[in-house]
Protein backbone atom coordinates (compact mmCIF):
# COMPACT_ATOMS: atom_id res chain seq x y z
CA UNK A 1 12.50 45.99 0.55
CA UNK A 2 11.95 42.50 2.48
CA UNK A 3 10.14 39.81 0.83
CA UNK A 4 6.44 39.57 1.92
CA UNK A 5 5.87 36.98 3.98
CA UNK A 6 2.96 34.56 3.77
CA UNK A 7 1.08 34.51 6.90
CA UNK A 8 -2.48 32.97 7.88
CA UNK A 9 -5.36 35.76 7.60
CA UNK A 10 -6.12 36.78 10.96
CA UNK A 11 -9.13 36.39 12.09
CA UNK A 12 -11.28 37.55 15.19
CA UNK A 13 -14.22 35.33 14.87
CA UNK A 14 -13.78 32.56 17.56
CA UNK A 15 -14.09 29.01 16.57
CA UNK A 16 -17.26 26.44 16.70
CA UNK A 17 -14.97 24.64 19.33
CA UNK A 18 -13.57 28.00 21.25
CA UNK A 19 -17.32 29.13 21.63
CA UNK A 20 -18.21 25.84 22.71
CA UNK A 21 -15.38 25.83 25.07
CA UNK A 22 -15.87 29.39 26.47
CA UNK A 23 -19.91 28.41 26.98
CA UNK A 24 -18.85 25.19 29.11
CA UNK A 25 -16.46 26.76 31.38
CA UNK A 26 -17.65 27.46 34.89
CA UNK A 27 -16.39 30.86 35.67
CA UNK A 28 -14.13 30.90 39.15
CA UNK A 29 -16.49 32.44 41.97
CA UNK A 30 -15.61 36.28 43.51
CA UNK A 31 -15.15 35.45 46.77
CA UNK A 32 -15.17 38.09 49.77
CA UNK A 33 -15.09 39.05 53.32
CA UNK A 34 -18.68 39.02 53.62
CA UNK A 35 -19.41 35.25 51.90
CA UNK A 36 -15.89 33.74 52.51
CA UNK A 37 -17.09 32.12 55.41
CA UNK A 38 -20.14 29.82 53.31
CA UNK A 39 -18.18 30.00 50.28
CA UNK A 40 -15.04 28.32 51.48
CA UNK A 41 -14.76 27.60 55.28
CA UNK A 42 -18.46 25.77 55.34
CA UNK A 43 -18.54 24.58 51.95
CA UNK A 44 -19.28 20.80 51.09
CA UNK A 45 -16.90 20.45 48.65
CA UNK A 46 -13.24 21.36 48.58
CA UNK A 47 -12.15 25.27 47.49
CA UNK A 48 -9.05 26.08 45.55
CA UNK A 49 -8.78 30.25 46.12
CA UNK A 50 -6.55 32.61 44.47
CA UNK A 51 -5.44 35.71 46.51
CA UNK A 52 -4.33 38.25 44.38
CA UNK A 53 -5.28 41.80 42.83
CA UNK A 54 -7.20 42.23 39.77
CA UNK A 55 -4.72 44.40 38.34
CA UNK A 56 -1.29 43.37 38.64
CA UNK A 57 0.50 41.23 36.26
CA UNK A 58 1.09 38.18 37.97
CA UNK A 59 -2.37 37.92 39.07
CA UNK A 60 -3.90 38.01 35.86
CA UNK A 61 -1.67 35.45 33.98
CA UNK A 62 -3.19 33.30 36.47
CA UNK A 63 -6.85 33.96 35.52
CA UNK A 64 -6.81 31.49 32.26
CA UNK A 65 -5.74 28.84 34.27
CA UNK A 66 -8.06 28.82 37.41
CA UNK A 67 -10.93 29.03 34.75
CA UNK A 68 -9.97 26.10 33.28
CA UNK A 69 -9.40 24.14 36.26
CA UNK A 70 -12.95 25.29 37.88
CA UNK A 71 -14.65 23.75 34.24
CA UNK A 72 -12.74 20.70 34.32
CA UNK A 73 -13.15 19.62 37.57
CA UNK A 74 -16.29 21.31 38.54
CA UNK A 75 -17.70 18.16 40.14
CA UNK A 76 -14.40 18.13 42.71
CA UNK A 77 -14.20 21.01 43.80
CA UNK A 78 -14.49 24.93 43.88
CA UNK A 79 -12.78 27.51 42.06
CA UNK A 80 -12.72 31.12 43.74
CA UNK A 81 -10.78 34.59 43.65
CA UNK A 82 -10.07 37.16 46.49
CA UNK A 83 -9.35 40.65 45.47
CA UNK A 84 -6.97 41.45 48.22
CA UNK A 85 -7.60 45.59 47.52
CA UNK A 86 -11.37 44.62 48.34
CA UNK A 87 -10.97 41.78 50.75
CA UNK A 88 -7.93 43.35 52.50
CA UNK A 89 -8.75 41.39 56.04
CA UNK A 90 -8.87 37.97 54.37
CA UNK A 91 -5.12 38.54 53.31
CA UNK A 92 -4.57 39.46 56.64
CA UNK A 93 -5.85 36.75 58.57
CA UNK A 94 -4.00 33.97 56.11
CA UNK A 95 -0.35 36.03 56.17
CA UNK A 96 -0.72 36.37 52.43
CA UNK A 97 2.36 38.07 51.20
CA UNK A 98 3.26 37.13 48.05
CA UNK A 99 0.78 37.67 45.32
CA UNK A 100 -0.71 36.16 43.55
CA UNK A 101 -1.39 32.90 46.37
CA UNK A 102 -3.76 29.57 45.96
CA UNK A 103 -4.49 27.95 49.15
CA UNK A 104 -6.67 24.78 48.64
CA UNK A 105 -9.08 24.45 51.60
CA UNK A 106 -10.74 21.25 52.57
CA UNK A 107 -13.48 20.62 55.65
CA UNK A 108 -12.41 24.72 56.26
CA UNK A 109 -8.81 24.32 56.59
CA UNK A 110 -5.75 24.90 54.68
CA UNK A 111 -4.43 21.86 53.17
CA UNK A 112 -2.13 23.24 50.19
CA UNK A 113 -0.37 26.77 49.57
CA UNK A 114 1.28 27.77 46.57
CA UNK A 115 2.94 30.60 46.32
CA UNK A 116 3.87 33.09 43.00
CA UNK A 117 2.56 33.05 39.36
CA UNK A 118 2.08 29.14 38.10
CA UNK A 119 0.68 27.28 35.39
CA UNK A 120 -2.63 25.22 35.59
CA UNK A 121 0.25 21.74 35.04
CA UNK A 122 1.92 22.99 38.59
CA UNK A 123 -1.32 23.50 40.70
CA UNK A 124 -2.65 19.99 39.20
CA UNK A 125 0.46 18.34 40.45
CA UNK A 126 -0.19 19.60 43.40
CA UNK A 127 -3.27 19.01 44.05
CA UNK A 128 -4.08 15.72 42.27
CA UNK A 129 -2.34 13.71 45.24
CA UNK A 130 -4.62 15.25 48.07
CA UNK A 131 -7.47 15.30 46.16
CA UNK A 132 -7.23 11.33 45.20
CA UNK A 133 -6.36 10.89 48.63
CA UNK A 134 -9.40 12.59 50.00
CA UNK A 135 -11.77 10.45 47.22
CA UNK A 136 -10.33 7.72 48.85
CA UNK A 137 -11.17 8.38 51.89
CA UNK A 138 -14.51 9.40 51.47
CA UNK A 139 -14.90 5.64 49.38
CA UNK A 140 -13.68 4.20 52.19
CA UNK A 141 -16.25 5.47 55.15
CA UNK A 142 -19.11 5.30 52.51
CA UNK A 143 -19.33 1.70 52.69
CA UNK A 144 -18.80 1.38 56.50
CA UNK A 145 -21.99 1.48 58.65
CA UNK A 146 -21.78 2.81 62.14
CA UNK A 147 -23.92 1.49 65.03
């Protein structure tokens, strides 16, 4: 017979700090064919948006990690999902093909694909040089006055 081995209780009562954590974590938006348009072509701030399905693998590894890039930096931008079996058109009309795909969308257009499953460290990299770059350019203008 093996020798017991001496491992933590386990316990499924969430943390002070993992309730806390859960409670300040802005959800990403369901975005569709009917609100696509306000929610990410016409929006005022810039839109990071998953295509994928809700069920397959790949798409919902990725789930953990757009949540906690929409509560981290919910004052730069947008977080959103499209549930290509709901939303087929939108896939459509971008050529998505492989699943799941971000695109990051700025002033309605595409400024950033990436393609396949990903950690939250690989779409930061990505993104933290346009978005900088954008901050800088909006700094820039806010100071000039036009005539």
């Amino acid at each position: 017979m093996p020798a017991a081995r001496n491992h933590p209780p386990f316990s499924a009562t969430p943390t002070a700090s993992e309730i806390a954590l859960a409670m300040s974590m802005k959800p990403a938006i369901e975005i569709n064919e009917a609100n696509f348009e306000s929610e990410v072509l016409k929006s005022s701030q810039p839109v990071l948006v998953e295509f994928a399905t809700g069920w397959s693998l790949p798409s919902m590894m990725m789930d953990g990690a757009l949540d906690e890039i929409a509560a981290e930096y919910v004052d730069l931008l947008k977080v959103g999902r499209v549930k290509l079996d709901r939303s087929p058109n939108l896939g459509l009309w971008y050529g998505i093909r492989c699943l799941p795909t971000i695109l990051y969308f700025s002033d309605g257009e595409v400024r950033v694909g990436i393609f396949g499953t990903t950690n939250k460290d690989r779409i930061l990299s990505q993104l933290k040089p346009i978005i900088s770059a954008e901050r800088e350019a909006d700094l820039a203008s806010f100071g000039k006055v036009t005539t």
